[in-house]
N, C-alpha and C. Protein backbone atom coordinates (compact mmCIF):
# COMPACT_ATOMS: atom_id res chain seq x y z
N UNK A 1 81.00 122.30 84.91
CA UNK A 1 82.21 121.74 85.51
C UNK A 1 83.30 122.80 85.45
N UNK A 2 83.95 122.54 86.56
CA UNK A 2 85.35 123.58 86.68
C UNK A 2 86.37 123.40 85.72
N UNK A 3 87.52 124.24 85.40
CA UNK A 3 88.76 123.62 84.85
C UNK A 3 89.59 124.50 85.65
N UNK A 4 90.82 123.55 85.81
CA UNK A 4 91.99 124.31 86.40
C UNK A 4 92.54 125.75 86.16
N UNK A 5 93.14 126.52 86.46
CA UNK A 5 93.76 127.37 86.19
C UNK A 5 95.37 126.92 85.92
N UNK A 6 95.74 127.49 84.71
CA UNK A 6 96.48 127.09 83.94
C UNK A 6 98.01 128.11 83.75
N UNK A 7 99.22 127.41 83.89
CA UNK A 7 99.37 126.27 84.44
C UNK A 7 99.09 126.36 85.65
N UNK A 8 99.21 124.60 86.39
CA UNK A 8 98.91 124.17 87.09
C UNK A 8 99.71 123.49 87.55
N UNK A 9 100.47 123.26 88.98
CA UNK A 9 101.22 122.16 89.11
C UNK A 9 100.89 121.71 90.35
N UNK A 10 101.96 120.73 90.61
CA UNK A 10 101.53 119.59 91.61
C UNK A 10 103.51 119.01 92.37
N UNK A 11 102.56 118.02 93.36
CA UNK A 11 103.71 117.02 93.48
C UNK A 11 103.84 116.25 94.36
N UNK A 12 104.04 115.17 94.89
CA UNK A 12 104.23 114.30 95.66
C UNK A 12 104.15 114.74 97.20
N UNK A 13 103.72 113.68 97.87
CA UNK A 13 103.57 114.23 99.13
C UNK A 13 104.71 114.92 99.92
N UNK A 14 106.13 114.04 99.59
CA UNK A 14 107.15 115.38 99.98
C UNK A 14 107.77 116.19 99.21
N UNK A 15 107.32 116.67 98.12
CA UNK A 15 107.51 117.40 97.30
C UNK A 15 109.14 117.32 96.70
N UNK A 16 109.66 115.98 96.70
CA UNK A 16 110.32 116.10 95.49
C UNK A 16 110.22 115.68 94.07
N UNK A 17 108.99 115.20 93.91
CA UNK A 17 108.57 115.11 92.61
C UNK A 17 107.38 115.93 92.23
N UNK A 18 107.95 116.97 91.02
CA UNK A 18 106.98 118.03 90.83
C UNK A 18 106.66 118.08 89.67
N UNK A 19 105.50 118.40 89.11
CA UNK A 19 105.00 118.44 87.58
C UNK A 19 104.26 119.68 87.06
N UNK A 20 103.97 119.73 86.23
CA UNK A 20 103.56 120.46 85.73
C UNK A 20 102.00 120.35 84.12
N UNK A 21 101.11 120.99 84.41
CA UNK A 21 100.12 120.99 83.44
C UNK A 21 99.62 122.48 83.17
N UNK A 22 99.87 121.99 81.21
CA UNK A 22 99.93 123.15 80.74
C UNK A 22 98.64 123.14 80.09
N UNK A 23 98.26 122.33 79.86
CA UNK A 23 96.69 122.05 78.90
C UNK A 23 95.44 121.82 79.54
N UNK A 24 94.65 122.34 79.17
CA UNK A 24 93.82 121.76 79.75
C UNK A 24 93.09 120.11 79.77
N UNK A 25 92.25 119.65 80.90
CA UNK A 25 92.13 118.21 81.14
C UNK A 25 91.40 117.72 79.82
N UNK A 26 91.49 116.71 79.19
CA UNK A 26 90.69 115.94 78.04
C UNK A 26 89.26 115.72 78.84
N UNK A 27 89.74 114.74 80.19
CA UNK A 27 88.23 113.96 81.16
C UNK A 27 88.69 114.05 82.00
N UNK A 28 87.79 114.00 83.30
CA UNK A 28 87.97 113.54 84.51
C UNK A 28 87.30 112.56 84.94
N UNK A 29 87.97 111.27 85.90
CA UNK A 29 87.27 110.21 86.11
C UNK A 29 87.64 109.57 87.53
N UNK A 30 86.67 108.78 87.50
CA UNK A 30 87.09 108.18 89.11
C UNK A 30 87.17 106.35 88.70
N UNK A 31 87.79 105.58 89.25
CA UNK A 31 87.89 104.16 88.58
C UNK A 31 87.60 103.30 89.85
N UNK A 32 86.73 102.78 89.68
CA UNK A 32 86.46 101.80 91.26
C UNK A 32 86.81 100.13 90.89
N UNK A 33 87.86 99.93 90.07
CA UNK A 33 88.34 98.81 89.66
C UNK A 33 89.21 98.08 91.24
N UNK A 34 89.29 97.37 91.58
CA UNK A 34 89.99 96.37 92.75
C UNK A 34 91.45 96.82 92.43
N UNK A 35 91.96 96.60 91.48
CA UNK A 35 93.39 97.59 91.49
C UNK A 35 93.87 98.79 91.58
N UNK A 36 92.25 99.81 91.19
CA UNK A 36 92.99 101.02 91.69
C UNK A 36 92.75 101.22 93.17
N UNK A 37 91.78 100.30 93.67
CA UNK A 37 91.91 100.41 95.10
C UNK A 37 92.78 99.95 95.86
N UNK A 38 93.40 98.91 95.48
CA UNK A 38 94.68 98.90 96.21
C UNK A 38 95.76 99.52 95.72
N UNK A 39 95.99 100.88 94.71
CA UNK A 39 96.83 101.36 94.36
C UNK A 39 96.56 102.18 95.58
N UNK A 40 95.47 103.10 95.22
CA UNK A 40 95.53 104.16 95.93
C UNK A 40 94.89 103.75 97.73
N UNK A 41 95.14 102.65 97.99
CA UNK A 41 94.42 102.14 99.88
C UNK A 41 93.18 102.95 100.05
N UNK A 42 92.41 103.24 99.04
CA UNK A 42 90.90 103.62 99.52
C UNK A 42 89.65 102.65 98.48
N UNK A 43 88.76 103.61 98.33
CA UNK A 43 87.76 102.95 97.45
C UNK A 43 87.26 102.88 95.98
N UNK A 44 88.32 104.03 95.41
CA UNK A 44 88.58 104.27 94.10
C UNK A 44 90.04 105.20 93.98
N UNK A 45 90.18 105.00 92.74
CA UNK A 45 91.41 106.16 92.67
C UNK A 45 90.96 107.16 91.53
N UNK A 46 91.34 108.66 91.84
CA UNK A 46 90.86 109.68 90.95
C UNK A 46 91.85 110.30 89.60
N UNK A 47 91.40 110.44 88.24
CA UNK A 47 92.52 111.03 87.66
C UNK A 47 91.72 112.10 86.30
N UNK A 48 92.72 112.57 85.79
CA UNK A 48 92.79 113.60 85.04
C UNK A 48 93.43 113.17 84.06
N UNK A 49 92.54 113.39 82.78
CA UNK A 49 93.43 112.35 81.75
C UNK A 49 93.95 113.33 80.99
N UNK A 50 95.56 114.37 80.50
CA UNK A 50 95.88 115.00 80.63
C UNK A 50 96.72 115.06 79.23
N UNK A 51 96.30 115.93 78.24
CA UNK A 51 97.21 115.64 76.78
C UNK A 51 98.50 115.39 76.89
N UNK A 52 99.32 114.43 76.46
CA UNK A 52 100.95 114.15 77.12
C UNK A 52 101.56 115.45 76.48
N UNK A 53 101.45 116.32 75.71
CA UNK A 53 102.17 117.39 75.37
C UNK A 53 101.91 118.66 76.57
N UNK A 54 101.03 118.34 77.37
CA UNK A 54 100.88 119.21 78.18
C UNK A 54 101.31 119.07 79.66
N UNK A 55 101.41 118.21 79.76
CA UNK A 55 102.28 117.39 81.31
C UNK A 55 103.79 117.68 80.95
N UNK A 56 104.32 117.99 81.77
CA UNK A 56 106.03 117.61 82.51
C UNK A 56 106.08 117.34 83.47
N UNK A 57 107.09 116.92 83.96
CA UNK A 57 107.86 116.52 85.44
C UNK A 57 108.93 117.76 85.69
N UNK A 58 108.79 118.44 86.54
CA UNK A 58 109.54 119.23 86.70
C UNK A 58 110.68 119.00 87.13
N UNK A 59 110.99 118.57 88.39
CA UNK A 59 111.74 118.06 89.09
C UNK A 59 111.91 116.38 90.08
N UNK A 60 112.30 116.06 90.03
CA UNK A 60 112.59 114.76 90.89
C UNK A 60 112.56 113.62 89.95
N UNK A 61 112.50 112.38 89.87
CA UNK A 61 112.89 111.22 88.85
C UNK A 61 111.65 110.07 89.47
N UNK A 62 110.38 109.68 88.61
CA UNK A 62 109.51 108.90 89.09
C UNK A 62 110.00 107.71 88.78
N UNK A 63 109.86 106.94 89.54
CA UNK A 63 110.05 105.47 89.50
C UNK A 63 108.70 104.53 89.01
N UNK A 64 109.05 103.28 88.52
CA UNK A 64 107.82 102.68 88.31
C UNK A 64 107.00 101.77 89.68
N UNK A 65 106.11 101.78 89.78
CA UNK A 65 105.34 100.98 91.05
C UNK A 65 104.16 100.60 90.52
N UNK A 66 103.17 99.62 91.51
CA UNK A 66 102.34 99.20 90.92
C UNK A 66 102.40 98.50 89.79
N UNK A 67 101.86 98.33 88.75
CA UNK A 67 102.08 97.58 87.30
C UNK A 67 102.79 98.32 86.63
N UNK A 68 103.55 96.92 86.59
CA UNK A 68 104.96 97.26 85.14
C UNK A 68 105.16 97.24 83.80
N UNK A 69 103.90 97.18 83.36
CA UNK A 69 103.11 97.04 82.16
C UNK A 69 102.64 95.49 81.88
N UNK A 70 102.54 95.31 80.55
CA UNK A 70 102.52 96.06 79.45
C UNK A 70 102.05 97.19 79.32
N UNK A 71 100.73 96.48 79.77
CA UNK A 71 99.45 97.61 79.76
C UNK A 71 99.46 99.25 80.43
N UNK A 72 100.15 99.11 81.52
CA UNK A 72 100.17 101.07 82.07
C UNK A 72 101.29 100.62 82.88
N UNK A 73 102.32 102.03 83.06
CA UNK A 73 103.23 102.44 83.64
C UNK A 73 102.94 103.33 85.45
N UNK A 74 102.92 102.87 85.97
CA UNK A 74 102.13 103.43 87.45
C UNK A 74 104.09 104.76 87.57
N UNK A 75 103.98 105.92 87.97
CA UNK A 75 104.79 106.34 88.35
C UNK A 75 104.66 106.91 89.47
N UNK A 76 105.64 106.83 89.98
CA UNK A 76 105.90 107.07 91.71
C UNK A 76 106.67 108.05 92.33
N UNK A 77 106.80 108.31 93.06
CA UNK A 77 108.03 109.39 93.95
C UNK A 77 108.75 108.25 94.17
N UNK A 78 110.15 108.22 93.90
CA UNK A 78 110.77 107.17 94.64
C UNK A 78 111.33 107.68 96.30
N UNK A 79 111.52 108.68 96.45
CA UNK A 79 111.03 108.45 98.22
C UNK A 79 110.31 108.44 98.97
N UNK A 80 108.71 109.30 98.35
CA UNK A 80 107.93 109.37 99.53
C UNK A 80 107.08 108.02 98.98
N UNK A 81 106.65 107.71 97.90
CA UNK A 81 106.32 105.73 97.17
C UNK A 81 104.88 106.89 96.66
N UNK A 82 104.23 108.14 96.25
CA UNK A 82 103.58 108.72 95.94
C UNK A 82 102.91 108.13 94.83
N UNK A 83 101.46 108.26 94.00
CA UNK A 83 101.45 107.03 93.19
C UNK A 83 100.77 109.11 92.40
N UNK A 84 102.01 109.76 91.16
CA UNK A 84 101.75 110.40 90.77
C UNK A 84 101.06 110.81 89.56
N UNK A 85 101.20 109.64 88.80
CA UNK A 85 100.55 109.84 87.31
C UNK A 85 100.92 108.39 86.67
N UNK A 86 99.89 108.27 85.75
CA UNK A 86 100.22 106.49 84.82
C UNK A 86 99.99 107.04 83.19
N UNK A 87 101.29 106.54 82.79
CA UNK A 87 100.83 106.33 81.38
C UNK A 87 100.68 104.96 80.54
N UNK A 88 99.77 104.93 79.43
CA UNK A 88 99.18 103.98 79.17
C UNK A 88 99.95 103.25 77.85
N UNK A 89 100.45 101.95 77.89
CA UNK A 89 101.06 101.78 77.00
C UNK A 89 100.65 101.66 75.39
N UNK A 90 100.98 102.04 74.85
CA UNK A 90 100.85 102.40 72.98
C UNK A 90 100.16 103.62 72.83
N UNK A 91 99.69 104.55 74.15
CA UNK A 91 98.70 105.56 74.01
C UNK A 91 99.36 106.82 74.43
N UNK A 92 100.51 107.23 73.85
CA UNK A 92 101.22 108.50 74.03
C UNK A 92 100.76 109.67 74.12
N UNK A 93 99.45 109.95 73.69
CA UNK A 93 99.08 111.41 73.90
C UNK A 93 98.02 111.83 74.79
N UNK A 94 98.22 110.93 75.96
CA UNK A 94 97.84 111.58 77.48
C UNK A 94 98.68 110.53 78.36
N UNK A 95 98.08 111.42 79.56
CA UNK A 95 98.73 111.22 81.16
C UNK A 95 97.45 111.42 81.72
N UNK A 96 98.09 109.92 82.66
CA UNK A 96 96.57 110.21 84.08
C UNK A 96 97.37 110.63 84.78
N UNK A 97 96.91 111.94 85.68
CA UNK A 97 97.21 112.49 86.68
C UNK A 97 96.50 112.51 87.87
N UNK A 98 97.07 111.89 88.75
CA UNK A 98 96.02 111.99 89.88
C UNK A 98 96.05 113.30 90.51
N UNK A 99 94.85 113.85 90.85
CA UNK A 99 94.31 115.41 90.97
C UNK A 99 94.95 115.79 92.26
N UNK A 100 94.55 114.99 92.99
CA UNK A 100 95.05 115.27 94.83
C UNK A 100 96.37 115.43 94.92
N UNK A 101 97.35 115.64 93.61
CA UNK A 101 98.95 115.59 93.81
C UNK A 101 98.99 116.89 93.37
N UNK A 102 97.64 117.99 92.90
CA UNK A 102 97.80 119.42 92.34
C UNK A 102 98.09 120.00 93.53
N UNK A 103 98.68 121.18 93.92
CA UNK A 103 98.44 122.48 94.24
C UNK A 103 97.24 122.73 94.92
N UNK A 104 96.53 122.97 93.95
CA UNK A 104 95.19 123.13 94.07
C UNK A 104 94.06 122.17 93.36
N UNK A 105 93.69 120.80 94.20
CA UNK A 105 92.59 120.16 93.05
C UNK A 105 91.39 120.77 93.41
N UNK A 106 91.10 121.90 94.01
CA UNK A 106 89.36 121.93 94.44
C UNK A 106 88.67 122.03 93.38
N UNK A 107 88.97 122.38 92.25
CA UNK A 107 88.18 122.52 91.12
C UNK A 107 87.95 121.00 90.79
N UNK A 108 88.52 119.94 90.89
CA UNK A 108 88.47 118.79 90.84
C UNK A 108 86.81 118.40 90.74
N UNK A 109 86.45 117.37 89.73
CA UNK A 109 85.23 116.86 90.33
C UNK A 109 85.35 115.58 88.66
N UNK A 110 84.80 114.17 89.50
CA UNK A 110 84.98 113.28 88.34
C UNK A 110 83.57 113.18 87.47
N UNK A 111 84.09 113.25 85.87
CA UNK A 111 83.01 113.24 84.80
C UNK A 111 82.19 112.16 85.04
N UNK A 112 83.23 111.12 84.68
CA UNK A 112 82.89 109.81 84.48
C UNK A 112 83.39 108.84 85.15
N UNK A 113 82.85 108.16 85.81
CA UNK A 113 83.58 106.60 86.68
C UNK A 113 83.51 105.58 85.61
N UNK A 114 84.61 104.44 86.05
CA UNK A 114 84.71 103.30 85.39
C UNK A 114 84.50 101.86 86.83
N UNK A 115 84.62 101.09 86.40
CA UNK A 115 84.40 99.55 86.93
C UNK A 115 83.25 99.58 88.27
N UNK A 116 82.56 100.66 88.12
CA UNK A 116 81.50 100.38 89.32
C UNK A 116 80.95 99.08 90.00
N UNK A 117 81.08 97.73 88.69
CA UNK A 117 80.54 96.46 89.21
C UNK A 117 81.75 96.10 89.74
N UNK A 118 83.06 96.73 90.50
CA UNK A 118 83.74 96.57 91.13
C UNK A 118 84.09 97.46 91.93
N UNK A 119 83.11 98.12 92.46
CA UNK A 119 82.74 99.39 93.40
C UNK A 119 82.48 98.72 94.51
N UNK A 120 82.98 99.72 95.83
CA UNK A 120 82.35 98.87 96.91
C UNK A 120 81.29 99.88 96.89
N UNK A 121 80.05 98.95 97.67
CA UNK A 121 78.63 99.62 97.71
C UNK A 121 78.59 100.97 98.32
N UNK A 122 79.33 101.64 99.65
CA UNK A 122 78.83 102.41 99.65
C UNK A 122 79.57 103.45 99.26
N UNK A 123 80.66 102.76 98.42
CA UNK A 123 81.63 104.19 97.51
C UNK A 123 80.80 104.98 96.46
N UNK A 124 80.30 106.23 96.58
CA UNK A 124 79.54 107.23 95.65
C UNK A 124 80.70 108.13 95.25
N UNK A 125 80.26 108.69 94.12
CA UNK A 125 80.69 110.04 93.37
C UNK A 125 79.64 110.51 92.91
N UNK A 126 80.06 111.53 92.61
CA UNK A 126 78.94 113.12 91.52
C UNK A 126 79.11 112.32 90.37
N UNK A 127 79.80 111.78 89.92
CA UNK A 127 80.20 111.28 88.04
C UNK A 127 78.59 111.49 87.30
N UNK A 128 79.00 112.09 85.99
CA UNK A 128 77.62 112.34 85.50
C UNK A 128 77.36 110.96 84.41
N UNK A 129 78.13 110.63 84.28
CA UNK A 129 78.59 109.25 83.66
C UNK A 129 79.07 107.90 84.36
N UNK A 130 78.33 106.85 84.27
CA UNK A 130 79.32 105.66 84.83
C UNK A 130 79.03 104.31 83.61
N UNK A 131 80.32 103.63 84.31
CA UNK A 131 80.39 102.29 83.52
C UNK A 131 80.40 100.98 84.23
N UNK A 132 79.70 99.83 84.09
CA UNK A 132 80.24 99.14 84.87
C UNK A 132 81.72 98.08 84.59
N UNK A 133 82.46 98.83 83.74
CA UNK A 133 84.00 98.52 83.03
C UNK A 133 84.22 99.51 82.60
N UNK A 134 84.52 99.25 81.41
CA UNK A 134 85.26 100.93 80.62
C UNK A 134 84.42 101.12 79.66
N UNK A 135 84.01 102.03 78.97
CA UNK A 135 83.43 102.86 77.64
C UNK A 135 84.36 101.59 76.49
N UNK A 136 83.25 101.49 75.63
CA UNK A 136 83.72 101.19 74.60
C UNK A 136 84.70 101.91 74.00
N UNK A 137 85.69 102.30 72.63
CA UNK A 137 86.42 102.77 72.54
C UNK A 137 85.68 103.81 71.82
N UNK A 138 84.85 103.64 71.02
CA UNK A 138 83.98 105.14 70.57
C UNK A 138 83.31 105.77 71.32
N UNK A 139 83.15 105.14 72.90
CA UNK A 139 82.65 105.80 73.71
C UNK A 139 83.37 107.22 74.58
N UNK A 140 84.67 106.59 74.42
CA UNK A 140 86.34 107.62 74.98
C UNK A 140 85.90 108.99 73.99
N UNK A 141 85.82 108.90 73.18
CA UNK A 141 85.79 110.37 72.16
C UNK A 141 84.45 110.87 72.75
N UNK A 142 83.38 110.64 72.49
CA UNK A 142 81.87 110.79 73.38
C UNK A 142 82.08 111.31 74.93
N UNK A 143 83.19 110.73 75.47
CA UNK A 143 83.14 111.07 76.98
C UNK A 143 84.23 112.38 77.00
N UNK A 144 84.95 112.29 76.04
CA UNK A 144 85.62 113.83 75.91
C UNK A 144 85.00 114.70 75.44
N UNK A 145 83.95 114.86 74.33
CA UNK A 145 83.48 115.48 73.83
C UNK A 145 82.33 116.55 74.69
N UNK A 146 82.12 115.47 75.70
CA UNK A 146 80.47 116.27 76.41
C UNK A 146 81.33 116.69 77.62
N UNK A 147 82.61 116.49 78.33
CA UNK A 147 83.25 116.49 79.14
C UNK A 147 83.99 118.07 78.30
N UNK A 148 84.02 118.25 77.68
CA UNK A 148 84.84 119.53 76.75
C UNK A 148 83.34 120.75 76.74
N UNK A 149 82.05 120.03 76.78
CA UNK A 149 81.12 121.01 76.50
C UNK A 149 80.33 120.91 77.85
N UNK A 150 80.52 120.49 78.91
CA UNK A 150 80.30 120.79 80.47
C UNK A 150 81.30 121.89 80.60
N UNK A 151 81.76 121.63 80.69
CA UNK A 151 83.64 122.75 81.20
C UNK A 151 83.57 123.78 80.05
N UNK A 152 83.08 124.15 78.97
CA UNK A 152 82.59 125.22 78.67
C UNK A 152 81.62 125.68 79.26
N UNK A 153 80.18 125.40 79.38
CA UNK A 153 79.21 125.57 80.42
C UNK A 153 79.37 125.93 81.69
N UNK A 154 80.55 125.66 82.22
CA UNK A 154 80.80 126.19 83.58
C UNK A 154 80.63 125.16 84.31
């Protein structure tokens, strides 16, 4: 698996909300849950789960959209309505970043998918991993771990 070149930034489709990643990705995943499909109006939505010490916002002020928690913070461009990154509530030390808001995502490619039994049928990915929900929670460390020793491997 690829990893970005570092840093890395990104930003909203009219580029006034811009960010920045300084770390490299923990996982990459694709989520075929019914909400991220209507977040993102396709058949899954893609992200980069991103150490929060290594993310900034460079410029512009995200607004909240989508769900208002408890559970995750959806942030947005508030002019172009961009759906740029979510953070997860009580879980401060990452950021999902959605990839397609980089610069450059071609290195992009998802580890692991989640909610496949809420996949539409003929939505595929590469994922070398899937779930049909989420990983147990000892499974999250397991999916970083082999996701840390692919991306060494190349």
């Amino acid at each position: 698996m690829k990893s970005p070149a570092l840093p890395a930034e990104g930003g909203c489709r009219c580029g006034q909300l811009r960010f920045r990643l300084t770390k490299p990705p923990l996982l990459t995943s694709a989520c075929h849950c019914t909400g991220c499909q209507k977040m993102s109006s396709s058949a899954y939505s893609l992200t980069i789960m991103a150490p929060a010490d290594g993310f900034e916002v460079l410029s512009g002020e995200p607004v909240i959209g989508g769900l208002h928690g408890p559970m995750a913070h959806h942030h947005f461009c508030g002019h172009c309505m961009s759906w740029v990154f979510t953070r997860a509530e009580g879980m401060d030390w990452f950021v999902n970043v959605r990839p397609t808001m980089l610069d450059d995502p071609s290195w992009f490619e998802p580890f692991m998918e989640t909610f496949v039994g809420e996949g539409l049928p003929w939505a595929k990915t590469p994922a070398r991993h899937s779930f049909p929900v989420l990983p147990e929670p000892e499974g999250w460390r397991q999916m970083m771990a082999a996701y840390a020793e692919a991306v060494a491997k190349g």
